[in-house]
Protein backbone atom coordinates (compact mmCIF):
# COMPACT_ATOMS: atom_id res chain seq x y z
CA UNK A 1 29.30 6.25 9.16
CA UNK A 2 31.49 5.05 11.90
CA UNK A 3 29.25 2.47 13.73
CA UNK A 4 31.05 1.88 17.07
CA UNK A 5 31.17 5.77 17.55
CA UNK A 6 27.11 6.21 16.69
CA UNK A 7 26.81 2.92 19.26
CA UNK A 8 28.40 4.93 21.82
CA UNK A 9 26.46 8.36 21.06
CA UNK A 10 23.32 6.62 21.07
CA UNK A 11 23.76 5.14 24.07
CA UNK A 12 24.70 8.50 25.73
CA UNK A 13 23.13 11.14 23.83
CA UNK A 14 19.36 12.41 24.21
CA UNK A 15 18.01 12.99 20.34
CA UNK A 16 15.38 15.33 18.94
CA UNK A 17 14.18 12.80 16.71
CA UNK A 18 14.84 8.70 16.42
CA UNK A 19 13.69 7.25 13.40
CA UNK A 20 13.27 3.57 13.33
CA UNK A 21 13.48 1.95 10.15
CA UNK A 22 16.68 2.15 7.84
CA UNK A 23 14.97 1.99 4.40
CA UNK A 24 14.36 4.50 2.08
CA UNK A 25 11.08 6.06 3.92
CA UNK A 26 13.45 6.30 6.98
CA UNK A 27 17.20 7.35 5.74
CA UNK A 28 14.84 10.12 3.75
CA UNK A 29 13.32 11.56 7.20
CA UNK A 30 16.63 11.28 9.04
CA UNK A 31 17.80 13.26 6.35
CA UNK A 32 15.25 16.22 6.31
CA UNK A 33 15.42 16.25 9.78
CA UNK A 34 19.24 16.81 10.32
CA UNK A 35 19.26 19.57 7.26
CA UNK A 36 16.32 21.23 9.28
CA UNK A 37 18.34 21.78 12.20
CA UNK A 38 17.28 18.55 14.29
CA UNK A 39 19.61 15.98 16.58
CA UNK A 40 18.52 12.78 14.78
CA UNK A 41 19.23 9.42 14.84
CA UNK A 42 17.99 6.45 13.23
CA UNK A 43 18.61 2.62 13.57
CA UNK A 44 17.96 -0.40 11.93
CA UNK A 45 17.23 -3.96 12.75
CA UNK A 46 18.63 -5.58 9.71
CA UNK A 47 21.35 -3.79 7.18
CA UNK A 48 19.70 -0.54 5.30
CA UNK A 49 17.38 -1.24 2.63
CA UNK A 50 17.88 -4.85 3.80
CA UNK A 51 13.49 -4.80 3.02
CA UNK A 52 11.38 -4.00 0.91
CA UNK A 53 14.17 -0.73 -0.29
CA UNK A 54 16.21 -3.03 -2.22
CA UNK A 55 13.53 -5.24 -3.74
CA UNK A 56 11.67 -3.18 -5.84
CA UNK A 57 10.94 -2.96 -9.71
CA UNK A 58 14.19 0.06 -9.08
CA UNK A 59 11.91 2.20 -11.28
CA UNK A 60 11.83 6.01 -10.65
CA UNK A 61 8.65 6.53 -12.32
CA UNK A 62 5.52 8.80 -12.38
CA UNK A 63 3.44 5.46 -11.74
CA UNK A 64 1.39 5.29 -15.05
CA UNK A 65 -1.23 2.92 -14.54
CA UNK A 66 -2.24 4.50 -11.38
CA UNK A 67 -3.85 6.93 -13.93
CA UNK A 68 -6.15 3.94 -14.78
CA UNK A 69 -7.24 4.11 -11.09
CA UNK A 70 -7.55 8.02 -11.10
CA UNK A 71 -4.54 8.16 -8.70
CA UNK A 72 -3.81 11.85 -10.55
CA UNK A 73 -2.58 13.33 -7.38
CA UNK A 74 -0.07 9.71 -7.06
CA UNK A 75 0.73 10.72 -10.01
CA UNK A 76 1.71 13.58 -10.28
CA UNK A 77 3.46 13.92 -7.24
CA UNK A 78 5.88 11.34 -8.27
CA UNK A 79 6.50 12.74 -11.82
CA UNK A 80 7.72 16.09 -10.10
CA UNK A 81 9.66 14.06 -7.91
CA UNK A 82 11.24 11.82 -11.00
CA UNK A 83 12.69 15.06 -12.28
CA UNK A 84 13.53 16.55 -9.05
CA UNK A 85 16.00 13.39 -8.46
CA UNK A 86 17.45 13.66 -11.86
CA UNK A 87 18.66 16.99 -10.82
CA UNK A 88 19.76 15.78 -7.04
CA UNK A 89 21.34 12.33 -7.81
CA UNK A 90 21.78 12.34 -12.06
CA UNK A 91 24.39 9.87 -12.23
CA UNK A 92 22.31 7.15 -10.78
CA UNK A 93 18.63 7.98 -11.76
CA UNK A 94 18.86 7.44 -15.75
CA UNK A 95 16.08 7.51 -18.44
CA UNK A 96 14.16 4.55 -20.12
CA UNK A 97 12.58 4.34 -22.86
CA UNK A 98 9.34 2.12 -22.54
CA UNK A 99 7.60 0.46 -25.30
CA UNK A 100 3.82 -0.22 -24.69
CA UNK A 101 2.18 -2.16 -27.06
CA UNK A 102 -1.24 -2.55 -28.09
CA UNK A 103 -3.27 -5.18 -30.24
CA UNK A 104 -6.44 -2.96 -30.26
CA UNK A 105 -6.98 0.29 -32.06
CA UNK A 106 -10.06 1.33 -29.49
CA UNK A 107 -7.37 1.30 -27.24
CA UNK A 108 -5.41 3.85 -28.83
CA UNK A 109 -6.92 6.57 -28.02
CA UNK A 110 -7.78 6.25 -24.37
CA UNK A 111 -3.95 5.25 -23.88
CA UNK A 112 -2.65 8.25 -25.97
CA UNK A 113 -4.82 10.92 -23.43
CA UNK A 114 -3.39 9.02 -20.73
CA UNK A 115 -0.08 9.68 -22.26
CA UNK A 116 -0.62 13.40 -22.71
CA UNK A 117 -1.74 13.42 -19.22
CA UNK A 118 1.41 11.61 -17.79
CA UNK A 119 3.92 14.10 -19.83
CA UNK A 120 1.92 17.16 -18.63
CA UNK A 121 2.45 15.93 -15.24
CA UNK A 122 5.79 15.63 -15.97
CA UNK A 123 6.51 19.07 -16.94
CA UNK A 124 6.21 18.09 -20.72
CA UNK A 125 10.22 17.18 -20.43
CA UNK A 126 12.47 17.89 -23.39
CA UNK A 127 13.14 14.95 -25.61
CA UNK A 128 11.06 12.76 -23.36
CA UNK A 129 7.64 13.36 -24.70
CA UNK A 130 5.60 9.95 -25.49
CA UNK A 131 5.23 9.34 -29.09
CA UNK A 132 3.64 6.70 -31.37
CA UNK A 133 4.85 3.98 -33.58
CA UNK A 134 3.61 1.99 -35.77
CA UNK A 135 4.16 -2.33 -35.59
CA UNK A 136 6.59 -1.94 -37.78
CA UNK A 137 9.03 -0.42 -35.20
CA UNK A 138 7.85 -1.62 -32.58
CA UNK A 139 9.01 -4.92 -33.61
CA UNK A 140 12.36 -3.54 -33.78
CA UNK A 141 12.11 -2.46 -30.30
CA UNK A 142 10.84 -6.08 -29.09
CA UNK A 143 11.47 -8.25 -32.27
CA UNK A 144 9.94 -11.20 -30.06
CA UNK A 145 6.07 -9.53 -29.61
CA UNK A 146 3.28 -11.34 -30.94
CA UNK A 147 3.09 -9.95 -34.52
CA UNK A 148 -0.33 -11.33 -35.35
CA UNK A 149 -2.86 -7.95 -34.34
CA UNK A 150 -0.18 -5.70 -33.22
CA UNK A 151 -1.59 -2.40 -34.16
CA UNK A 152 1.69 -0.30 -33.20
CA UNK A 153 2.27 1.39 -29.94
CA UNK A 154 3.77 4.09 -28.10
CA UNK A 155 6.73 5.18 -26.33
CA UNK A 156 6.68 7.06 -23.12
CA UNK A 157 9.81 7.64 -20.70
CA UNK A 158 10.60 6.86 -17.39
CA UNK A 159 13.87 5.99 -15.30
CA UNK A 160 15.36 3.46 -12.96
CA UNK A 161 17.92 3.55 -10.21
CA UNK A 162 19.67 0.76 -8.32
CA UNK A 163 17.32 1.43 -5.15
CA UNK A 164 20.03 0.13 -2.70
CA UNK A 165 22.26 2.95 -4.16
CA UNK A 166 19.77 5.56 -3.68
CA UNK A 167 19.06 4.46 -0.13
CA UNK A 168 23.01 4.81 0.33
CA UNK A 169 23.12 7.86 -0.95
CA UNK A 170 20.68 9.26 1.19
CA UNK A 171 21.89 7.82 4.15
CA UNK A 172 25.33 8.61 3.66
CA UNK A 173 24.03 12.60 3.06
CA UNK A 174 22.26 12.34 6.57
CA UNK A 175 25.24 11.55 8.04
CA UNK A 176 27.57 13.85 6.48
CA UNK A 177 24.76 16.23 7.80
CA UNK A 178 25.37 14.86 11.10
CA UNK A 179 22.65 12.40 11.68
CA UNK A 180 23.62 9.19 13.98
CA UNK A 181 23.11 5.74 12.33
CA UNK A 182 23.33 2.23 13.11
CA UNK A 183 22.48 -0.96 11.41
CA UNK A 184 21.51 -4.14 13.10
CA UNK A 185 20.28 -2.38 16.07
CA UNK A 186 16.70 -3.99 17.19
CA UNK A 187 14.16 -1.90 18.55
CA UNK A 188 12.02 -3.76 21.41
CA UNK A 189 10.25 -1.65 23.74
CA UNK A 190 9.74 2.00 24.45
CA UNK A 191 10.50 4.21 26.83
CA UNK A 192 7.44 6.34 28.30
CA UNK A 193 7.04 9.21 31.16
CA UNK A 194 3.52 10.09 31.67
CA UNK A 195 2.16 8.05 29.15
CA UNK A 196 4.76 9.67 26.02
CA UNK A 197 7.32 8.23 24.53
CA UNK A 198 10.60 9.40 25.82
CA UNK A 199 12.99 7.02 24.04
CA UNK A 200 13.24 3.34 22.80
CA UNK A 201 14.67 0.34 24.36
CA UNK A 202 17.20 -1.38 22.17
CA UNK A 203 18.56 -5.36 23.13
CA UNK A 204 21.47 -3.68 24.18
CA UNK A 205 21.02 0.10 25.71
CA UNK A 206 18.23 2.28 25.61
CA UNK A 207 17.73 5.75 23.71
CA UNK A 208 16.89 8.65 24.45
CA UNK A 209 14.35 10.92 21.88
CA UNK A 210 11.89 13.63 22.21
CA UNK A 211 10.30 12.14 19.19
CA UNK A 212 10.23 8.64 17.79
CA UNK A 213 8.99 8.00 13.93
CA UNK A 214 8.29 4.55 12.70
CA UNK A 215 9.28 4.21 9.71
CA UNK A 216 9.49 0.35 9.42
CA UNK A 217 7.20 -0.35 5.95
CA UNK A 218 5.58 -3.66 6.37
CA UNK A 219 6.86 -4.34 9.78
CA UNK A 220 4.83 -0.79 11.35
CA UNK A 221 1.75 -2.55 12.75
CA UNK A 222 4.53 -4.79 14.86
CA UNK A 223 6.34 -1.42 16.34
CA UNK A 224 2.95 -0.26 16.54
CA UNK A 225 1.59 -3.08 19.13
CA UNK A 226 4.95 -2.71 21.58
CA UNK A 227 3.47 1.01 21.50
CA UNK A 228 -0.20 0.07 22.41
CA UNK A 229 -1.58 -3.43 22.20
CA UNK A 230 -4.70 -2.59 21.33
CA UNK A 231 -3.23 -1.10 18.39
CA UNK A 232 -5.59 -2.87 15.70
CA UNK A 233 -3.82 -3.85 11.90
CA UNK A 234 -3.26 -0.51 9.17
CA UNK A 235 -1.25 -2.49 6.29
CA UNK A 236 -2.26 -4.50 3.81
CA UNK A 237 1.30 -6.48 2.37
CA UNK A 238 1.34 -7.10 -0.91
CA UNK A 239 3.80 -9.32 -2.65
CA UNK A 240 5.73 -7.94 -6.01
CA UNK A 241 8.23 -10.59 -7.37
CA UNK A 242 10.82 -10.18 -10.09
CA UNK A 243 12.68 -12.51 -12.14
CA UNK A 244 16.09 -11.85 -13.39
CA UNK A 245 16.86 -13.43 -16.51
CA UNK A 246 19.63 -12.88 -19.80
CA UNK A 247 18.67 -9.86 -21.74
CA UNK A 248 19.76 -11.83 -25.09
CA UNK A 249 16.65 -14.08 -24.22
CA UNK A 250 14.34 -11.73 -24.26
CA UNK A 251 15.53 -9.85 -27.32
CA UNK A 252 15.20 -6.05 -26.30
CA UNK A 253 16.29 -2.41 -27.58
CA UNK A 254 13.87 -1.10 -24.82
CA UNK A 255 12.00 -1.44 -21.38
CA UNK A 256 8.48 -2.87 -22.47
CA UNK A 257 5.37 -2.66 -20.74
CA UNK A 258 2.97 -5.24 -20.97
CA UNK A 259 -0.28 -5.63 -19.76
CA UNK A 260 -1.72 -8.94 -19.33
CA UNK A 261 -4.48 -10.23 -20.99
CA UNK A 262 -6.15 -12.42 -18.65
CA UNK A 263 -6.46 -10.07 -15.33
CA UNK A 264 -5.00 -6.59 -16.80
CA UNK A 265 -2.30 -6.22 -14.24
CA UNK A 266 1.00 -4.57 -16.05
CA UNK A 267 4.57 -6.33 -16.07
CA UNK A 268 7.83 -4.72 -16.84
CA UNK A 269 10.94 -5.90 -18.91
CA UNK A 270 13.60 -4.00 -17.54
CA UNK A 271 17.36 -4.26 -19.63
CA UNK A 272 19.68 -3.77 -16.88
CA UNK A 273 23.21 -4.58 -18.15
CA UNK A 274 22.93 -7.50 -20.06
CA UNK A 275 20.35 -8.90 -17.75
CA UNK A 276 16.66 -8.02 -17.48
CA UNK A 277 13.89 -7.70 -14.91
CA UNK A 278 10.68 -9.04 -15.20
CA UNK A 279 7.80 -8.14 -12.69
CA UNK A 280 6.17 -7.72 -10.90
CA UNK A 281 3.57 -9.10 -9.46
CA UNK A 282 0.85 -7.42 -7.01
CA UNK A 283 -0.71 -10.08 -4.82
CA UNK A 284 -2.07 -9.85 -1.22
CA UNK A 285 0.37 -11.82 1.22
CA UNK A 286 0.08 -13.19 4.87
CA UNK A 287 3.25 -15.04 5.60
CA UNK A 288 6.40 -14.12 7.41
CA UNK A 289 7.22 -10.69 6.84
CA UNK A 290 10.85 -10.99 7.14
CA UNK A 291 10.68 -13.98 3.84
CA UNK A 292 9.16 -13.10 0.95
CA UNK A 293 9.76 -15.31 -1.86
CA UNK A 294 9.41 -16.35 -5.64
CA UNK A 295 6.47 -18.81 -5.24
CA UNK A 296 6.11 -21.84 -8.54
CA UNK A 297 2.95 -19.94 -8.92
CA UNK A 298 4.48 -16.37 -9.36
CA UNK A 299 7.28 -17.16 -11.52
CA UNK A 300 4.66 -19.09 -13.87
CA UNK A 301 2.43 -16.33 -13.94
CA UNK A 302 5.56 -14.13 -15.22
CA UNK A 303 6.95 -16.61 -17.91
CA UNK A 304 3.32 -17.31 -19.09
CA UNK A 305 2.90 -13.35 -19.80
CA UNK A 306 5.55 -13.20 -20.96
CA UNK A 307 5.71 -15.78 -23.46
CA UNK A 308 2.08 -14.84 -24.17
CA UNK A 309 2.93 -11.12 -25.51
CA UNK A 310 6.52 -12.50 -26.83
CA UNK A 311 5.72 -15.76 -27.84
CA UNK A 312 9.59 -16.05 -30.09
CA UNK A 313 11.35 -16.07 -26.34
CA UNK A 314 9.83 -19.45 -24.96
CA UNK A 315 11.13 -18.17 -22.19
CA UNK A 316 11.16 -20.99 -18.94
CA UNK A 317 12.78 -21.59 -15.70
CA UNK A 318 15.86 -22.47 -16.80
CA UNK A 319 16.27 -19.14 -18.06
CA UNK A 320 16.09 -17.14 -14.79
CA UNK A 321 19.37 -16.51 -13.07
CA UNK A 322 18.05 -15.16 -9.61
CA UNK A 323 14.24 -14.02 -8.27
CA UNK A 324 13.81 -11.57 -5.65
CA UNK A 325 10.04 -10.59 -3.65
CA UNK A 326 9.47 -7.34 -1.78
CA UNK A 327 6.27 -6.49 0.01
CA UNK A 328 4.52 -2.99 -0.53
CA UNK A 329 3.20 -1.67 2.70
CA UNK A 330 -0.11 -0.35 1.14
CA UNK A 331 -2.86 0.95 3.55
CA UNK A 332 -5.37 -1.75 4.98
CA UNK A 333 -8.81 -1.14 2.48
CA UNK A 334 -11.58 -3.07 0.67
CA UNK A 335 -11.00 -2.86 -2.80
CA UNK A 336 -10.75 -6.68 -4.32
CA UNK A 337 -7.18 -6.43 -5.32
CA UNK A 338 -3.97 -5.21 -4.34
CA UNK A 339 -3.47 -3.77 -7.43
CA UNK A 340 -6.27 -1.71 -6.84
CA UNK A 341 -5.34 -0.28 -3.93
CA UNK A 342 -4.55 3.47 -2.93
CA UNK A 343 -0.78 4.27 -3.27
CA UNK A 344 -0.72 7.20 -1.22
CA UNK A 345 1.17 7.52 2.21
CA UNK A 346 -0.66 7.73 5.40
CA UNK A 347 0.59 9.42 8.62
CA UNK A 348 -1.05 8.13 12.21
CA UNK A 349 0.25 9.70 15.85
CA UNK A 350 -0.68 7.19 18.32
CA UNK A 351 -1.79 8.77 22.08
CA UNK A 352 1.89 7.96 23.87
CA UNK A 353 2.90 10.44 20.29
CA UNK A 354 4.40 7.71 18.39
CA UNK A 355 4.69 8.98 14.83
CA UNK A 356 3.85 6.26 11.94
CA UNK A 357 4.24 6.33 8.02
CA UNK A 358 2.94 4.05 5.90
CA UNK A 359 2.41 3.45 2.06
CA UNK A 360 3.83 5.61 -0.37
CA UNK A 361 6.81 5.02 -3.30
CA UNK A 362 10.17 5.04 -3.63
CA UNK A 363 10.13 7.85 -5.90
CA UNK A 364 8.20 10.08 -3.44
CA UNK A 365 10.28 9.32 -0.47
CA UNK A 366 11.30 12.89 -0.15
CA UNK A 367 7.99 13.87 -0.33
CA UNK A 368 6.58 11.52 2.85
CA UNK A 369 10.05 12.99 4.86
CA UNK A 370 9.03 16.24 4.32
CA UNK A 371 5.88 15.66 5.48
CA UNK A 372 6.82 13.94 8.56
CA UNK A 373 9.11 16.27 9.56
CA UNK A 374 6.58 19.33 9.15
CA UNK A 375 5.15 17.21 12.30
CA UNK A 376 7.93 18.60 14.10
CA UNK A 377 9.72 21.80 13.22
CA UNK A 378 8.26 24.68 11.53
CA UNK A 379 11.44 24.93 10.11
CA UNK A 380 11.57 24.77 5.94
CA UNK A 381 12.60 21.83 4.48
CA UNK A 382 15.80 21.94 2.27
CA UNK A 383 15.92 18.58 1.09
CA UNK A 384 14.99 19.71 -2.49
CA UNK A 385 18.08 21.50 -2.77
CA UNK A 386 20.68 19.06 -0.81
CA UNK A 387 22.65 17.12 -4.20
CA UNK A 388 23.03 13.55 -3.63
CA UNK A 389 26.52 13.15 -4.48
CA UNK A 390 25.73 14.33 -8.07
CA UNK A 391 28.39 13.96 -10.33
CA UNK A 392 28.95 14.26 -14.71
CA UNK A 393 31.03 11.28 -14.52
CA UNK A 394 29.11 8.20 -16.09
CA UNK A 395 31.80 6.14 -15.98
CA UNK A 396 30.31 2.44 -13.69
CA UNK A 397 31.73 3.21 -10.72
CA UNK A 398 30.20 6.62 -11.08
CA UNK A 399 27.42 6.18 -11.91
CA UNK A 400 26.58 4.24 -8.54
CA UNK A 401 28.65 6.02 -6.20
CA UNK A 402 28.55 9.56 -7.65
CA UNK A 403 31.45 12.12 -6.31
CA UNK A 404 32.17 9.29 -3.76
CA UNK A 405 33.58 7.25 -6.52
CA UNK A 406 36.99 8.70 -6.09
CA UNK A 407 36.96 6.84 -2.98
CA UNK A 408 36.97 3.53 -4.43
CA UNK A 409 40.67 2.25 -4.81
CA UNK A 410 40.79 -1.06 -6.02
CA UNK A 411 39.40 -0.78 -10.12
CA UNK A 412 40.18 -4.92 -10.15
CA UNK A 413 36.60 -6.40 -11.63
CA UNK A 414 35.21 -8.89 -9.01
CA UNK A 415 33.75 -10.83 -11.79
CA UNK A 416 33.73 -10.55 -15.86
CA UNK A 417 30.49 -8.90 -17.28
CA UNK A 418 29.75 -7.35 -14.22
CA UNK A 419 30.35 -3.65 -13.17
CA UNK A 420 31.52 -4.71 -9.90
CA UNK A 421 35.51 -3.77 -8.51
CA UNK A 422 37.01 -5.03 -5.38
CA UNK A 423 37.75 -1.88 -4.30
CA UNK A 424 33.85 -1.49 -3.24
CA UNK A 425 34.11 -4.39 -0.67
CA UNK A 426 36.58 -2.19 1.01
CA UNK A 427 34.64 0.82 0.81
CA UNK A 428 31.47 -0.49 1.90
CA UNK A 429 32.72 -1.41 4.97
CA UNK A 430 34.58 1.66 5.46
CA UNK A 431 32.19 3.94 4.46
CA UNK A 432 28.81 2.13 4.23
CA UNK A 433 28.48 0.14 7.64
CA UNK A 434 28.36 -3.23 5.91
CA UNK A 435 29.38 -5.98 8.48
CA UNK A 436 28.48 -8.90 6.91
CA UNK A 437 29.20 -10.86 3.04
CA UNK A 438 25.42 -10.44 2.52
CA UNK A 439 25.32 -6.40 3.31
CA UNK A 440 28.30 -6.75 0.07
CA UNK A 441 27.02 -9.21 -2.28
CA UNK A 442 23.45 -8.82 -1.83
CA UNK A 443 23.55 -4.96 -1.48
CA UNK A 444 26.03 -2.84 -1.67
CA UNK A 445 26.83 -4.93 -4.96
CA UNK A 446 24.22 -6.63 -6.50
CA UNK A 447 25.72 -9.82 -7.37
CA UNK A 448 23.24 -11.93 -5.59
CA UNK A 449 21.05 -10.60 -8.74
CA UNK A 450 23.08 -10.77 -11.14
CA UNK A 451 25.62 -12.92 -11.10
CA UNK A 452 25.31 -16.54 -13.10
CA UNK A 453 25.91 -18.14 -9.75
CA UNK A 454 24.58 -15.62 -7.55
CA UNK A 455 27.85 -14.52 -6.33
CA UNK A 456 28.44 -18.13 -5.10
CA UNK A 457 32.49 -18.28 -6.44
CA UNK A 458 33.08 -14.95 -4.73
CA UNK A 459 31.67 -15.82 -1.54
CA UNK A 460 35.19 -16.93 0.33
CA UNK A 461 37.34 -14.48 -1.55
CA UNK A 462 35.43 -12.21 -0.56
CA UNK A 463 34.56 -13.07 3.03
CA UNK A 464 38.47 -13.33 3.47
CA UNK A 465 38.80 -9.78 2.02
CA UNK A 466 36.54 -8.25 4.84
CA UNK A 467 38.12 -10.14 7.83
CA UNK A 468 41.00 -7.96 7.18
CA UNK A 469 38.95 -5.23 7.92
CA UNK A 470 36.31 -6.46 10.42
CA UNK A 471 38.73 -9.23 12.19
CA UNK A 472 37.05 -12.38 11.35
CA UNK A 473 38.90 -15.32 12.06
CA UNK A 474 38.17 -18.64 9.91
CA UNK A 475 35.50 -20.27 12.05
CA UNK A 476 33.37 -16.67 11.10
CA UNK A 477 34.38 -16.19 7.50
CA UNK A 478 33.24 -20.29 6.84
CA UNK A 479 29.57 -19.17 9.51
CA UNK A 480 29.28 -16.01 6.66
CA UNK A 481 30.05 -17.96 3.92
CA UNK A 482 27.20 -20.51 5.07
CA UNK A 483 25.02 -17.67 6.17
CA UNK A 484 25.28 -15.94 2.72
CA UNK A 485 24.45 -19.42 0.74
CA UNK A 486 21.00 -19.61 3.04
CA UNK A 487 20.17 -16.35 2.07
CA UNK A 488 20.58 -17.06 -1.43
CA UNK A 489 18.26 -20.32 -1.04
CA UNK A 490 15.59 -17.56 1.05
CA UNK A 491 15.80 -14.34 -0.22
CA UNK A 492 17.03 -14.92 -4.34
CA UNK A 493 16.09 -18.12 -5.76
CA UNK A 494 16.37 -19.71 -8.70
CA UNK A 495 13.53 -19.74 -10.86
């Protein structure tokens, strides 16, 4: 991960495959391809998972209401994949316990097959087979839930993952592997000889590639038009938004699911530390791509479900530390609602041989690799075997860096209550590419989520901390610092 050396070799170097797009979708094909054999590459406008990689629900999960929508093979692709990344990466993906409950006994029984279903997809894992409780303790699980009609519920099991992690993880593994990376590098054109692509054209220098993915999410209709103009739109964005607030106020032993009662949509509580997330939404969205944000109207549809299932919280504004919105990249269709939309991912090759992926989840992102790679190579992918820096340590440092955590010198908490040292400001920008406070606070910490001011008191300590490193003088740590407190305002407002 040594930036101004993969500058160099990508401005020199003809590539088997560029992949354009430094999210999960696109660190996981630059990975398959290298362990297949292939000179890859693959750069990113922004820092990685700078989009929608690092805004998600950070659930590794089978994607149980899709079962509502007879998404079986959704399904059960991604509950194979759930326990294929416990066994690749287990100190980061770690299992939940979810509470659903339910007011209705006709609804018992169409939720219990569901169940079944969702565990046989799963393999029927040990010790992590739904069961059912009565009110009684389920109100030990959520003491807060409306106790008037509660008729019990069940328990099922998924996991979560910090999804910036993950999309480290795999990143750093492509590289290790050989791949060539590089953040903040802004694909504008392409290069073409008889009508193919032959390369891209950066800002800067152009690249050479034999074959060029886009991998870019939400943004793939845009790389698509510099391709072909006539290009018509594919995606559909649709807006998910989260609320972080204080576990305490929300009272929790477990993750709860919740349907809501006036459109049927499902919201997560999420304990993560002593915080929780709540979301997320699923609502179609036209503005910028590049600013998604916590709308009045989305963080009152949140607190009003919530308060509605868990009326004890009173739960309101004031209570939410940070919000954060990430747009899906679903495929462009005619159902009514977002919610109702396919899940699956979609590969297109356009006639100059542009390769584009689009839709899918970020627990099948090995999956959608594999399958773009099989575009290429007939050679067998290996990506199911290659460990993500697995580790048994479950200490907090390992448990988000994995066997790299022996890396990280500096144990010194950056801030009390968090997980956070100061020695992973050093080693993000040693060994993670980060180049600015954001790429730190935002990502490769999460103390823009977190933290009771957002990582606001850190910002110059820690800005001075990386000029060390990356040479900033004071007239760029003060332009960071004021950089870093805009993205706060764009990216993770207050409630």
């Amino acid at each position: 991960m040594d930036r101004a050396a993969n500058l160099e070799r990508l401005r020199r170097e003809t590539f088997d495959l560029l992949v354009i797009g430094g999210g999960i979708t696109g660190c996981g094909i630059a990975l398959d391809a290298v362990s297949r054999g292939l000179k890859t590459a693959l750069v990113e406008r922004g820092d990685f998972a700078c989009g929608t990689s690092s805004k998600s629900s950070k659930l590794i999960h089978g994607g149980l209401r899709y079962l509502k929508q007879l998404q079986f093979k959704v399904t059960l692709e991604a509950s194979r994949e759930k326990a294929r990344l416990k066994r690749l990466a287990p100190h980061l993906i770690e299992d939940v316990p979810f509470l659903l409950p339910l007011w209705s006994r006709a609804a018992r029984p169409l939720v219990g097959s569901g169940l079944w279903i969702y565990d046989a997809a799963a393999g029927f894992p040990r010790g992590l087979v739904h069961r059912h409780v009565r009110a009684r303790a389920a109100l030990e699980m959520a003491p807060a839930l409306r106790a008037e009609g509660l008729r019990g519920g069940y328990v099922y099991y998924d996991a979560k993952a910090d999804d910036c992690r993950l999309v480290l993880h795999v990143a750093r593994r492509a590289a290790d592997l050989g791949a060539v990376l590089a953040n903040y590098v802004e694909v504008v054109g392409f290069l073409k000889q008889g009508g193919r692509i032959s390369g891209v054209r950066t800002r800067d220098f152009d690249i050479a590639a034999a074959q060029v993915v886009n991998a870019t999410g939400v943004w793939c209709d845009e790389v698509c038009a510099r391709d072909d103009a006539a290009a018509g739109a594919r995606i559909r964005p649709s807006k998910g938004v989260h609320l972080v607030v204080p576990l305490r106020r929300l009272r929790l032993t477990s993750a709860v699911m919740l349907p809501s009662p006036v459109d049927g949509r499902v919201v997560f509580l999420i304990p993560w530390g002593d915080r929780a997330l709540v979301g997320t939404t699923d609502t179609d969205y036209s503005g910028r791509l590049d600013r998604p944000r916590a709308e009045a109207e989305d963080v009152a549809y949140l607190l009003d479900l919530v308060n509605s299932r868990l009326p004890g919280v009173r739960l309101t504004r004031q209570d939410v530390l940070s919000t954060y919105a990430g747009l899906r990249p679903l495929l462009r269709d005619d159902s009514a609602s977002p919610s109702r939309a396919p899940r699956e991912h979609h590969l297109f090759t356009s006639p100059s041989g542009l390769l584009t992926i689009t839709g899918g989840k970020l627990t099948t992102y090995r999956l959608m690799a594999r399958e773009v790679v099989d575009r290429i190579t007939r050679r067998k992918s290996r990506t199911h075997q290659i460990e993500l820096f697995a580790t048994d340590a479950r200490d907090p440092v390992s448990r988000r860096y994995g066997s790299e955590a022996c890396r990280i010198g500096d144990r010194t908490p950056l801030v009390d209550g968090l997980p956070y040292v100061w020695g992973e400001v050093d080693h993000a920008i040693e060994r993670e590419m980060a180049l600015t406070l954001s790429d730190v606070l935002a990502r490769r910490t999460r103390l823009a989520l977190f933290a009771e001011d957002r990582g606001r008191s850190l910002a110059e300590p820690v800005a001075r901390r990386m000029s060390a490193r990356l040479g900033w003088d004071r007239e760029e740590i003060r332009r960071q610092i004021d950089t870093y407190e805009r993205d706060l305002d764009e990216n993770f407002p207050r409630g």
